[in-house]
Protein backbone atom coordinates (compact mmCIF):
# COMPACT_ATOMS: atom_id res chain seq x y z
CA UNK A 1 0.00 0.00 0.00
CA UNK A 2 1.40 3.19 -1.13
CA UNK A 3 2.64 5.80 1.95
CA UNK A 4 0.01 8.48 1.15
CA UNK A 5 -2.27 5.64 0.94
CA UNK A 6 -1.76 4.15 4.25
CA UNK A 7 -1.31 7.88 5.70
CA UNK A 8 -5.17 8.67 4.74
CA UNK A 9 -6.36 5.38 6.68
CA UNK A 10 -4.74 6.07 9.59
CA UNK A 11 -5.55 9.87 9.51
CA UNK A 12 -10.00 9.54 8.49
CA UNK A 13 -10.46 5.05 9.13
CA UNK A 14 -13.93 6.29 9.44
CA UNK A 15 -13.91 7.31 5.76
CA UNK A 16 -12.01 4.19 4.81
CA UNK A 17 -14.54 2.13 6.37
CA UNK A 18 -17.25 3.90 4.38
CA UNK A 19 -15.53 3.57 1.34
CA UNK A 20 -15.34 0.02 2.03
CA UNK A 21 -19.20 -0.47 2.66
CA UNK A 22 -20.39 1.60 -0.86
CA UNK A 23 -17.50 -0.52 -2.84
CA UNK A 24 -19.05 -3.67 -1.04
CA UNK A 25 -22.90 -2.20 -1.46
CA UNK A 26 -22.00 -1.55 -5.50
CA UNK A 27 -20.38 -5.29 -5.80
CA UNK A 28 -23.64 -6.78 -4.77
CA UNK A 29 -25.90 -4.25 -6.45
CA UNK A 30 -23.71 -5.23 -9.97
CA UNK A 31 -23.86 -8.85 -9.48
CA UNK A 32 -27.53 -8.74 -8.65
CA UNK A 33 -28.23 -6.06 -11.53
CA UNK A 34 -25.66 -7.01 -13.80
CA UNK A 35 -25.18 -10.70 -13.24
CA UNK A 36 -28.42 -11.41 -12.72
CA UNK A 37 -27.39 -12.63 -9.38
CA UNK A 38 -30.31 -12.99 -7.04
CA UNK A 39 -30.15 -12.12 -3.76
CA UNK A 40 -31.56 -14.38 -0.97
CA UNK A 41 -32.97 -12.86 2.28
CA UNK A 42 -29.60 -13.27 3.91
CA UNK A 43 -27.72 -11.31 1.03
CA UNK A 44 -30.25 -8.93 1.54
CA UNK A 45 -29.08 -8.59 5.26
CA UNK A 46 -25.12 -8.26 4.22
CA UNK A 47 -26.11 -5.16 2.47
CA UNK A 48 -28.07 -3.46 5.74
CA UNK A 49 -25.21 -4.48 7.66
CA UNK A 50 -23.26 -2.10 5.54
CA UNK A 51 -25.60 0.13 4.86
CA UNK A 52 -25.38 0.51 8.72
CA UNK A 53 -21.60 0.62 8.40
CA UNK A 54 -21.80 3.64 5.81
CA UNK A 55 -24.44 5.53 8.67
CA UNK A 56 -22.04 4.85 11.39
CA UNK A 57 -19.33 6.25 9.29
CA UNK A 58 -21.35 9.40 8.47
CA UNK A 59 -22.02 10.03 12.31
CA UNK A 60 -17.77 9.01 13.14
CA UNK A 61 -17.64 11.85 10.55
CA UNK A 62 -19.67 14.65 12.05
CA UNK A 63 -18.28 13.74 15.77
CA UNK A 64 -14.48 13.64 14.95
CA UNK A 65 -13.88 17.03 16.03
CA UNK A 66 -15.61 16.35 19.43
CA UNK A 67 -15.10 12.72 19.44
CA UNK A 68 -11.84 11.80 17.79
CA UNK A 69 -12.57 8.04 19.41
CA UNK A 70 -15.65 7.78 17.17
CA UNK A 71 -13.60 7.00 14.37
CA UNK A 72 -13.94 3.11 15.75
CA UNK A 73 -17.70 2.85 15.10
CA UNK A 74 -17.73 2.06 11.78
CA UNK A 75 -15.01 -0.55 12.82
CA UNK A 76 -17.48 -2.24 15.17
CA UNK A 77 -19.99 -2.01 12.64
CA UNK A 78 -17.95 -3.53 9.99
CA UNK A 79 -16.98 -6.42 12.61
CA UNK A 80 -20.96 -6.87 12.98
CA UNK A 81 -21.38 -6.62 8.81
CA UNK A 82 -18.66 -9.41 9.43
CA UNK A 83 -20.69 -11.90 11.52
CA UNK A 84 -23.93 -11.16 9.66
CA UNK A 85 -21.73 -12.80 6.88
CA UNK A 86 -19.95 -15.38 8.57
CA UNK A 87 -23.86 -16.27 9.72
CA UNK A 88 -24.76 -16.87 5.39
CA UNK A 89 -21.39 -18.25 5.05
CA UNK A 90 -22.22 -20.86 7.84
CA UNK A 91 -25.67 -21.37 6.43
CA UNK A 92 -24.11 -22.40 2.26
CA UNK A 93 -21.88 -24.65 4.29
CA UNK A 94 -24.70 -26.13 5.97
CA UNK A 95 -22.88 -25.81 9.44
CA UNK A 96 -26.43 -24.61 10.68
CA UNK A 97 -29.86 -24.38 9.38
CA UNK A 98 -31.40 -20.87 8.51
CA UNK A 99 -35.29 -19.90 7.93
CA UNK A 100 -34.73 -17.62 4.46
CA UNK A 101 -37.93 -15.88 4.96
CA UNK A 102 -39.59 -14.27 1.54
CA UNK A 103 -41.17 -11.44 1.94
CA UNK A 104 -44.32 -10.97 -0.94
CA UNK A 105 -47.26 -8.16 -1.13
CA UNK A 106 -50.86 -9.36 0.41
CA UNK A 107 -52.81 -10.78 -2.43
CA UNK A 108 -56.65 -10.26 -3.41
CA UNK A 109 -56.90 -14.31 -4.16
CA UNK A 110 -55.09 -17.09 -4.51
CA UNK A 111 -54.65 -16.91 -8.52
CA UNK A 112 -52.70 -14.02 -7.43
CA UNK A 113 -50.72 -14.95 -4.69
CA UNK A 114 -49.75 -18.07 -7.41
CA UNK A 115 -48.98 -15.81 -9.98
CA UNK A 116 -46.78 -13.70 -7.52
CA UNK A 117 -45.36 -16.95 -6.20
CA UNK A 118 -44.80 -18.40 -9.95
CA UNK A 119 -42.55 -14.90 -11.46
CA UNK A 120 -40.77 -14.44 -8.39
CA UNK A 121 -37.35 -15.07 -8.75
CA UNK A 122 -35.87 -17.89 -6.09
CA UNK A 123 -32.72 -17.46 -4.32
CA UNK A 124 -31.91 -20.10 -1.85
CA UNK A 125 -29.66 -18.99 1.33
CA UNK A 126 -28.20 -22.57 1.85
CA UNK A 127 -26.50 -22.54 -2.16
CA UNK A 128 -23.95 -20.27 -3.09
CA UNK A 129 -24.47 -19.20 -6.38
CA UNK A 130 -20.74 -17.91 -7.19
CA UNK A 131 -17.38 -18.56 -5.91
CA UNK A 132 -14.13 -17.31 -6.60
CA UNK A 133 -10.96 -18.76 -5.29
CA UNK A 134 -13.48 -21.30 -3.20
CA UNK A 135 -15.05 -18.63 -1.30
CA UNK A 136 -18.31 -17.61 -2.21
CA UNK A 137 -19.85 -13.67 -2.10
CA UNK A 138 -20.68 -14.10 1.53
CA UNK A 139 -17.42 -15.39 2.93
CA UNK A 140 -15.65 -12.84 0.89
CA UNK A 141 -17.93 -10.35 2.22
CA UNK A 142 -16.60 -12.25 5.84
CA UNK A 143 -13.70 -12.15 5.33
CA UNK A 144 -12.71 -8.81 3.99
CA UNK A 145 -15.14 -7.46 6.55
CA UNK A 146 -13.47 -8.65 9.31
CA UNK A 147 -9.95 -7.09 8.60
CA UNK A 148 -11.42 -3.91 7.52
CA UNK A 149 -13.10 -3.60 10.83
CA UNK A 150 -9.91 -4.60 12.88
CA UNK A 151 -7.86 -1.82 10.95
CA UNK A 152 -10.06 0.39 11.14
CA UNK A 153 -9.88 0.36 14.63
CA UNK A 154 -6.66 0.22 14.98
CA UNK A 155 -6.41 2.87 13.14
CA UNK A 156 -8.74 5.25 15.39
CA UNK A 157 -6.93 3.72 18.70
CA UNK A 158 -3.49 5.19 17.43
CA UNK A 159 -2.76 8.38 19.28
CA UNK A 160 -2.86 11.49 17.77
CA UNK A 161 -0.95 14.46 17.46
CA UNK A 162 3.03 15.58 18.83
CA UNK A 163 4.00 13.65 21.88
C-alpha cells in the first residue's frame, strides 16, 4: 500500500470504512443487476449491515472534532457486517440451518398470490451461487469485513498528534 495511501487510513479510518461499505454495497448491487445474481434474504441482510456501516461512518464523521474516538464505530460495525456474513457463510456450508424468509405483497386471491409466487425469482440462502478462489460472495464479504473492521480500529486507537 502506497505511503500516502496508508497515511489517509490512519488519519480519516472512518472514511475508509465507508468507502469500504459503498464498494461492497455496489459489488452486490452489480452482481444482482448485472449478473443477474439474485439475492436471498440473507444477502439482503449483508447489504443493511453495511448500509449501517456507511451511517455509522457518516455520524464518526460529524463527531471527529468532538469525538476523535468515534472514528472506531464504523469498525465495530464492519466487525458486525462481518458476523452477519460469517452467519450466510455458515448457512451455504450447511454448518447450521437458517429460515430464508420471503417477503411478498398481500394478495386479493389465490390466482394471485400463485402468480406472484410463480414470477418471483428464487434465491436459496443454503447454495452459493458464485465462488471465486473457493469462497463464495458471503465469505468474501466475511472475510474482507473482518480485517477492515480490525484496521479500522486500529487505526482510530493510534494516538494522535506531537507527543
Amino acid at each position: 500500500m502506497p505511503r500516502k495511501a496508508l497515511a489517509a487510513l490512519l488519519a480519516a479510518p472512518h472514511l475508509a470504512a465507508l468507502a469500504f461499505s459503498a464498494a461492497a454495497l455496489a459489488a452486490a448491487l452489480v452482481a444482482q443487476h448485472g449478473f443477474g445474481l439474485v439475492p436471498c434474504h440473507l444477502c439482503v441482510l449483508q447489504r443493511w449491515a453495511h448500509a449501517a456501516v456507511i451511517g455509522c461512518a457518516l455520524l464518526a464523521w460529524a463527531a471527529r472534532r468532538r469525538f476523535p474516538r468515534a472514528a472506531a464505530l464504523p469498525g465495530g460495525a464492519l466487525l458486525a457486517a462481518a458476523a452477519v456474513a460469517f452467519w450466510h457463510v455458515g448457512v451455504e456450508g450447511h454448518w447450521w440451518e437458517a429460515s430464508c424468509a420471503v417477503s411478498m405483497r398481500a394478495a386479493a386471491d389465490a390466482a394471485e398470490m400463485r402468480a406472484a409466487l410463480l414470477a418471483a425469482p428464487v434465491a436459496r440462502c443454503d447454495v452459493a451461487p458464485w465462488s471465486l478462489m473457493g469462497l463464495s460472495m458471503a465469505g468474501w464479504d466475511c472475510a474482507l469485513s473482518a480485517v477492515a473492521g480490525i484496521a479500522v480500529i486500529a487505526a482510530a486507537a493510534r494516538p494522535r498528534g506531537p507527543k
